[in-house]
Protein backbone atom coordinates (compact mmCIF):
# COMPACT_ATOMS: atom_id res chain seq x y z
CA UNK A 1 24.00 228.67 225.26
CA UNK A 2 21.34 229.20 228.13
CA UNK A 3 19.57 232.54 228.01
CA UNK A 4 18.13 231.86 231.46
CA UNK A 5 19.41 229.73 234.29
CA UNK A 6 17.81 229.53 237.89
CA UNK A 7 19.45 227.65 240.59
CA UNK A 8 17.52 226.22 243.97
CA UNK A 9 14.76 228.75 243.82
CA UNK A 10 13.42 228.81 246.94
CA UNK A 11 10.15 230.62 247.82
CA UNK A 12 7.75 230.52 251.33
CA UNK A 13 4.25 232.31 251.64
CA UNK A 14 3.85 231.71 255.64
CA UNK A 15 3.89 228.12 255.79
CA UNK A 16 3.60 227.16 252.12
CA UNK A 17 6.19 226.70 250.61
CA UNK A 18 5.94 228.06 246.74
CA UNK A 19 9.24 226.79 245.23
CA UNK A 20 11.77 224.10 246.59
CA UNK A 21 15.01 224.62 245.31
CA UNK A 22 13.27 224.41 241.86
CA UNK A 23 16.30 224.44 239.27
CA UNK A 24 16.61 224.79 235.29
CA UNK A 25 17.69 226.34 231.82
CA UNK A 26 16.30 228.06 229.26
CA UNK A 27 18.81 227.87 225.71
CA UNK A 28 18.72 230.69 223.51
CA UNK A 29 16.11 230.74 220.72
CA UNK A 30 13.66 227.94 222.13
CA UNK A 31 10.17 227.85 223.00
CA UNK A 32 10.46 226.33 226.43
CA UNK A 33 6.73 225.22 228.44
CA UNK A 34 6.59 225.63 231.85
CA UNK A 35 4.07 223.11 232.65
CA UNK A 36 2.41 222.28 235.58
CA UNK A 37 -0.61 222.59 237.97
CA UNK A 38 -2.05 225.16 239.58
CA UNK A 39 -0.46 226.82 242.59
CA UNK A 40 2.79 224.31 241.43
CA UNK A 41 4.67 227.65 241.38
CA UNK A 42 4.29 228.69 238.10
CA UNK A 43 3.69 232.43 238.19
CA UNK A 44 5.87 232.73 241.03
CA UNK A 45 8.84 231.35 239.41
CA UNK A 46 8.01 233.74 236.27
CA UNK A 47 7.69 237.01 238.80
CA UNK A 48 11.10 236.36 240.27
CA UNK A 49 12.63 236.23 236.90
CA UNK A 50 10.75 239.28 236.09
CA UNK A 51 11.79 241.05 239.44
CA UNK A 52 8.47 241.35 240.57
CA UNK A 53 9.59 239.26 243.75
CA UNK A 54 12.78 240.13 245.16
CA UNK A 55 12.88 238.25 248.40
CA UNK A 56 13.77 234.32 247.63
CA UNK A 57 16.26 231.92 247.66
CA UNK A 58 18.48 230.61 244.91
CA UNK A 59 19.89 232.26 242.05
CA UNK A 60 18.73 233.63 238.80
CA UNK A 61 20.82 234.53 235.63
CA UNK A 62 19.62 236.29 232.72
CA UNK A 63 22.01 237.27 229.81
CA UNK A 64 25.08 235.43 231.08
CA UNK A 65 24.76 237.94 234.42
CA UNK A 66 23.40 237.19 238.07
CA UNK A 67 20.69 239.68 239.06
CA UNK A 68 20.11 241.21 242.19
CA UNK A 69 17.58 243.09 244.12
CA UNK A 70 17.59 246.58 242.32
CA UNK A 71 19.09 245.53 239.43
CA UNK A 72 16.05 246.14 236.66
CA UNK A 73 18.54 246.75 233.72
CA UNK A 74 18.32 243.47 232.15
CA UNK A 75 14.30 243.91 232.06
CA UNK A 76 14.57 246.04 229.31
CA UNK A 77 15.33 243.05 227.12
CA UNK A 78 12.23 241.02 228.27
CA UNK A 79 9.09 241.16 227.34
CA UNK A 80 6.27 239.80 230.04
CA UNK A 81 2.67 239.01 229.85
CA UNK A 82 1.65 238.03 233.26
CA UNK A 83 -1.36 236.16 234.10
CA UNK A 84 -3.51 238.93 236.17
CA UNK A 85 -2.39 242.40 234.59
CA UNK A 86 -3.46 246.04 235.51
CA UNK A 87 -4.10 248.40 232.70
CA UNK A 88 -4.74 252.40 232.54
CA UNK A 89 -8.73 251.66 231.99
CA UNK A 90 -9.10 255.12 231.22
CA UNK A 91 -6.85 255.03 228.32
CA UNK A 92 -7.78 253.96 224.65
CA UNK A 93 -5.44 251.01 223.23
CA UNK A 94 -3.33 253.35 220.93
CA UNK A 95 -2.75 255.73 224.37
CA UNK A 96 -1.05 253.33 226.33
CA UNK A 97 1.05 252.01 223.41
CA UNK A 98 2.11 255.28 222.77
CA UNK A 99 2.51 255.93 226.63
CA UNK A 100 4.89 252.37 226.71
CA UNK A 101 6.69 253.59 224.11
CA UNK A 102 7.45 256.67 225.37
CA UNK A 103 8.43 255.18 228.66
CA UNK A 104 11.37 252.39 226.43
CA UNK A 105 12.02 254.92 223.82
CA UNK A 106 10.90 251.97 221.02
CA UNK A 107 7.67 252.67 219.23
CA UNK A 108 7.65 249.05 217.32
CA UNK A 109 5.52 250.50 215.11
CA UNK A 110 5.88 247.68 212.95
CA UNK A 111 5.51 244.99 215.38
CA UNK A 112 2.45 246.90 216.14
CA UNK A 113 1.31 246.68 212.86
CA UNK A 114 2.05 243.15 212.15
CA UNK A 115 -0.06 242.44 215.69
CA UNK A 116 -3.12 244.33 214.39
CA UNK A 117 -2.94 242.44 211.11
CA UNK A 118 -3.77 239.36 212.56
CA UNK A 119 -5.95 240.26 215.97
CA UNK A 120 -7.60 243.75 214.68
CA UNK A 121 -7.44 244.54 218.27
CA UNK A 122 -10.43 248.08 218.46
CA UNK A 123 -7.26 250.11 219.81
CA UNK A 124 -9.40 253.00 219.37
CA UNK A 125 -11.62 252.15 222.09
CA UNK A 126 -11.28 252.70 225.57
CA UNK A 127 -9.30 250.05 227.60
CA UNK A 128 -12.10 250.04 230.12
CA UNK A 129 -14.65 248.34 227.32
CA UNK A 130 -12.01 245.56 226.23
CA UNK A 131 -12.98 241.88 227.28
CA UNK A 132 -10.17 240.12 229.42
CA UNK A 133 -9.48 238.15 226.05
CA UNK A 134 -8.56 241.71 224.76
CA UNK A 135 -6.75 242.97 227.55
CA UNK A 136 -4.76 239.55 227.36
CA UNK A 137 -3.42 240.66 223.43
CA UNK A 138 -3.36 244.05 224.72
CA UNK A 139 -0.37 243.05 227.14
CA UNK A 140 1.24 240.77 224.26
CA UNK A 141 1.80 243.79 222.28
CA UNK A 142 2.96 245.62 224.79
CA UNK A 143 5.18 243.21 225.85
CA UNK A 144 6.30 242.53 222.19
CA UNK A 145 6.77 246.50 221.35
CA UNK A 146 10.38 246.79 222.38
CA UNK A 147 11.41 243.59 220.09
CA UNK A 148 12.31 241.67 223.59
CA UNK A 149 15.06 239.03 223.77
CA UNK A 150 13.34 237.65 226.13
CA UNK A 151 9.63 236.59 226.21
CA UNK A 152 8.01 235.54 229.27
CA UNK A 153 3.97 234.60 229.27
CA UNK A 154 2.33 233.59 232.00
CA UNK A 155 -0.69 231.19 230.64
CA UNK A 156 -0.88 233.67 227.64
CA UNK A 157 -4.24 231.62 226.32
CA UNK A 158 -6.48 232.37 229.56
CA UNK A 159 -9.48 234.13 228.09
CA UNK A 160 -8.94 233.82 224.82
CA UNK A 161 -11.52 231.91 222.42
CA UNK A 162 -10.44 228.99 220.23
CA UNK A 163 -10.15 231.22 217.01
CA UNK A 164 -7.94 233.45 219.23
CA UNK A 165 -5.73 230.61 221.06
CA UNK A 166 -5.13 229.36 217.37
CA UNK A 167 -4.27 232.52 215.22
CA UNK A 168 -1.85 233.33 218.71
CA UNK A 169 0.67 230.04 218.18
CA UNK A 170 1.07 230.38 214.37
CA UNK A 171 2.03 234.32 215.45
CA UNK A 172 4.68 232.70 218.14
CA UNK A 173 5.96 230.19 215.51
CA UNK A 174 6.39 233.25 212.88
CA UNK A 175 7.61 235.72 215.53
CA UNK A 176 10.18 233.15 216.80
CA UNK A 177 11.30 232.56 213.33
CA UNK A 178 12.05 235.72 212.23
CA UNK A 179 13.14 237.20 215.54
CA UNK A 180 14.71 233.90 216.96
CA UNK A 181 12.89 235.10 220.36
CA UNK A 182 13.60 232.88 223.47
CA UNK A 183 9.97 232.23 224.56
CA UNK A 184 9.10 230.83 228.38
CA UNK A 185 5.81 230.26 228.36
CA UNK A 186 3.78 228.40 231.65
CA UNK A 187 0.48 226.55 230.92
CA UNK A 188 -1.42 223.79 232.86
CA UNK A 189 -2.70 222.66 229.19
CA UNK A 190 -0.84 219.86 228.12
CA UNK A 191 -1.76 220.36 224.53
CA UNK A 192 -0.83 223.89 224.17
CA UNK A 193 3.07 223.02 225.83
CA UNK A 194 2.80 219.82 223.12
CA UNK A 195 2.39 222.29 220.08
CA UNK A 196 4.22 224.47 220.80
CA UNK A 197 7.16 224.04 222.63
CA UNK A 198 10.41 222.42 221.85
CA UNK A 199 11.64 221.99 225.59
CA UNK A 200 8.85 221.47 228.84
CA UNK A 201 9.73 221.37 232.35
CA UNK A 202 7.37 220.02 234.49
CA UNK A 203 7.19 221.81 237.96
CA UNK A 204 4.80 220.27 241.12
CA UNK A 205 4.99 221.59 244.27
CA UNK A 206 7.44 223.76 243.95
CA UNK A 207 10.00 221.04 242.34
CA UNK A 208 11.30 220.11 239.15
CA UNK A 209 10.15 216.75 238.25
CA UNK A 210 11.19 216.70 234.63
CA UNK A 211 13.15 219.03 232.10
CA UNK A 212 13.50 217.34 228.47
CA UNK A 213 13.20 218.20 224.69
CA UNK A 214 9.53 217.57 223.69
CA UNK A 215 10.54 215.47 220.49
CA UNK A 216 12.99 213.00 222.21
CA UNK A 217 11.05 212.44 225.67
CA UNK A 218 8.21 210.93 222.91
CA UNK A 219 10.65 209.25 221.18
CA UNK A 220 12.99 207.33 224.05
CA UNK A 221 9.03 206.69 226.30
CA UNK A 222 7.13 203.60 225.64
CA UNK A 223 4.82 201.33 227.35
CA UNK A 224 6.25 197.67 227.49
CA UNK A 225 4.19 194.28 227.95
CA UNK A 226 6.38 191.45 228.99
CA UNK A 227 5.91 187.71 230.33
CA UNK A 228 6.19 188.28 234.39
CA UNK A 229 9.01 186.49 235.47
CA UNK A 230 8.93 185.96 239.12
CA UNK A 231 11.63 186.90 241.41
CA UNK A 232 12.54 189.70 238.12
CA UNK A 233 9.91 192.36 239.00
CA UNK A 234 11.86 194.81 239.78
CA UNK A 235 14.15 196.21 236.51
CA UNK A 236 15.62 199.52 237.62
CA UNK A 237 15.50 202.39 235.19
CA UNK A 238 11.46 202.84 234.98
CA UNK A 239 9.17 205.05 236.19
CA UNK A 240 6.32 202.54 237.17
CA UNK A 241 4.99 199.16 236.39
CA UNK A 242 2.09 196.60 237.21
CA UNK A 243 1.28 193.10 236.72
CA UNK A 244 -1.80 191.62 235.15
CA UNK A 245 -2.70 187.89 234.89
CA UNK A 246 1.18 186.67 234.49
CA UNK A 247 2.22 190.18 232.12
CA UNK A 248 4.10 192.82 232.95
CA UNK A 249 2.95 196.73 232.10
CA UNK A 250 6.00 198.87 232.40
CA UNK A 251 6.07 202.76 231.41
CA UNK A 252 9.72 204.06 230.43
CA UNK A 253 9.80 207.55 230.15
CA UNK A 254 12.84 209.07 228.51
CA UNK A 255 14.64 205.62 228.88
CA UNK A 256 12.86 203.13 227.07
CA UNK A 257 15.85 201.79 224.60
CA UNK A 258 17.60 201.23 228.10
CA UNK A 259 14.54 199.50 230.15
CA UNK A 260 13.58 197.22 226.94
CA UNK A 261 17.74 195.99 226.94
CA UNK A 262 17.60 195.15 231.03
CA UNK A 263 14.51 193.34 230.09
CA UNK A 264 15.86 191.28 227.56
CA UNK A 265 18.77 191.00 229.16
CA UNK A 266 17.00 189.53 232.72
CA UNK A 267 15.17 186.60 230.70
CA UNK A 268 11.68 188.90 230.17
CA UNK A 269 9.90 188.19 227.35
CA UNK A 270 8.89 191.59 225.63
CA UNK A 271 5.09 190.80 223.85
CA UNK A 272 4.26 194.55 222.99
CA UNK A 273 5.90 198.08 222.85
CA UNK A 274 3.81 200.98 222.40
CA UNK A 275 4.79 204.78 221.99
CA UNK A 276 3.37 206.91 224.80
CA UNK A 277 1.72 209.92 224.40
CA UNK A 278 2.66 213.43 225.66
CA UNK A 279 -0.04 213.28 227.93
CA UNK A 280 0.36 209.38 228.82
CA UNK A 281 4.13 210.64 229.81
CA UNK A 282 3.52 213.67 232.06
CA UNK A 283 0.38 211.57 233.71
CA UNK A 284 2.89 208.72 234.47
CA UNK A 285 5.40 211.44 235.88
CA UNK A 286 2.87 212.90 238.14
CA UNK A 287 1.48 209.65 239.46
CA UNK A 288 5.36 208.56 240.36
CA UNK A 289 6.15 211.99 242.07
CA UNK A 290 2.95 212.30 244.76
């Protein structure tokens, strides 16, 4: 069952246009990357499904229900960490999680608790002194105080040291366990959507290019070297391919039981087949979709 669903988002700034009928699903209880480059549309798909931006095209439903402009109940079961964030600076860390938790009626005192036990955030101190690093966990436990259904974090690692970046996916992992939390997460870091994700969609200029479980996009991509065979070249079913002194190179993503059967079947002779990397994959998607 999908938690999330967006159909043919469409979004202009002027002339530029942010999102092209960009669609996709998020199923309950994954950890789902949104990965892509920057200004690929990113933050503004994760704003509309925050209602943040209510003017665009397409549809968006959260909960099994279509939203609308005005319609803000459903935001009380998501929890959002956006990239740039504005915080009371005159407030100390323990005032505005008190003042959120006035505002949603849930103190998640525990949550709070279990947050401070690993990132020993100085909530004592004035939000003003915090480093953006801090402010970026600041937001996560806001975000996480009303036990959401929902989790949305816009490149939730930006500012944060190594230490930091690490001690914040084994927290994810846990939360999600416990919780089962749906998690949407956006990145341009191909190793952070790699460890922690079980679903990515890959999203340039404005358009889907790819939506796939992590595990079996590795497992069904390989790099094949076969014996050119001329007047052959052309197998249908991969994403690109070269030839090198009489061989073949030929990258299957997401097909690659299917390419290496039209080879055999068209008379190629298959030499090598090597398992691509995450990386080697979204690098060969990018390169096909200029």
């Amino acid at each position: 069952m999908n938690i999330l669903k967006c159909e043919n988002l469409t979004k202009s700034y002027g002339n530029v246009k942010a999102l092209n009928e960009f669609s996709f699903t998020v199923p309950r209880g994954s950890i789902t990357g949104l990965l892509g480059p920057n200004g690929a549309g990113k933050t503004t798909t994760l704003k509309i499904i925050n209602g943040l931006i209510t003017k665009y095209g397409g549809e968006v439903e959260i909960f099994g229900e279509k939203i609308s402009p005005g319609n803000f109940s459903y935001r009380r079961k998501i929890g959002f960490v956006p990239e740039e964030f504005s915080l009371y600076e005159y407030m100390k860390g323990t005032e505005i999680i008190a003042f959120n938790g006035e505002l949603t009626g849930k103190s998640g005192e525990k949550i709070i608790e279990n947050l401070q036990s690993v990132f020993n955030l100085p909530l004592e101190r004035k939000i003003a002194t915090y480093s953006r690093g801090m402010r970026k966990l600041l937001s996560l436990y806001l975000a996480l105080q009303t036990n959401p259904e929902l989790l949305v974090l816009d490149e939730p690692t930006d500012g944060l040291d190594p230490i930091v970046r690490s001690k914040l996916f084994d927290f994810i992992f846990d939360y999600v366990a416990r919780f089962k939390t749906t998690i949407l997460f956006s990145s341009h870091i191909l190793s952070e959507i790699e460890r922690i994700s079980d679903r990515v969609i890959f999203i340039k200029n404005g358009r889907r290019i790819l939506e796939e479980d992590i595990d079996s996009l590795k497992e069904n991509s390989a790099l094949f070297v076969a014996k050119a065979k001329s007047g052959n070249a052309k197998i249908p079913g991969f994403v690109t391919y070269e030839e090198k002194d009489g061989f073949m190179e030929i990258r299957a993503i997401g097909n690659a039981k299917e390419v290496e059967e039209k080879l055999r079947d068209a008379g190629f002779e298959v030499v090598k087949k090597i398992p691509l990397t995450f990386e080697e994959i979204v690098v060969s998607y990018t390169e096909a979709y200029k």
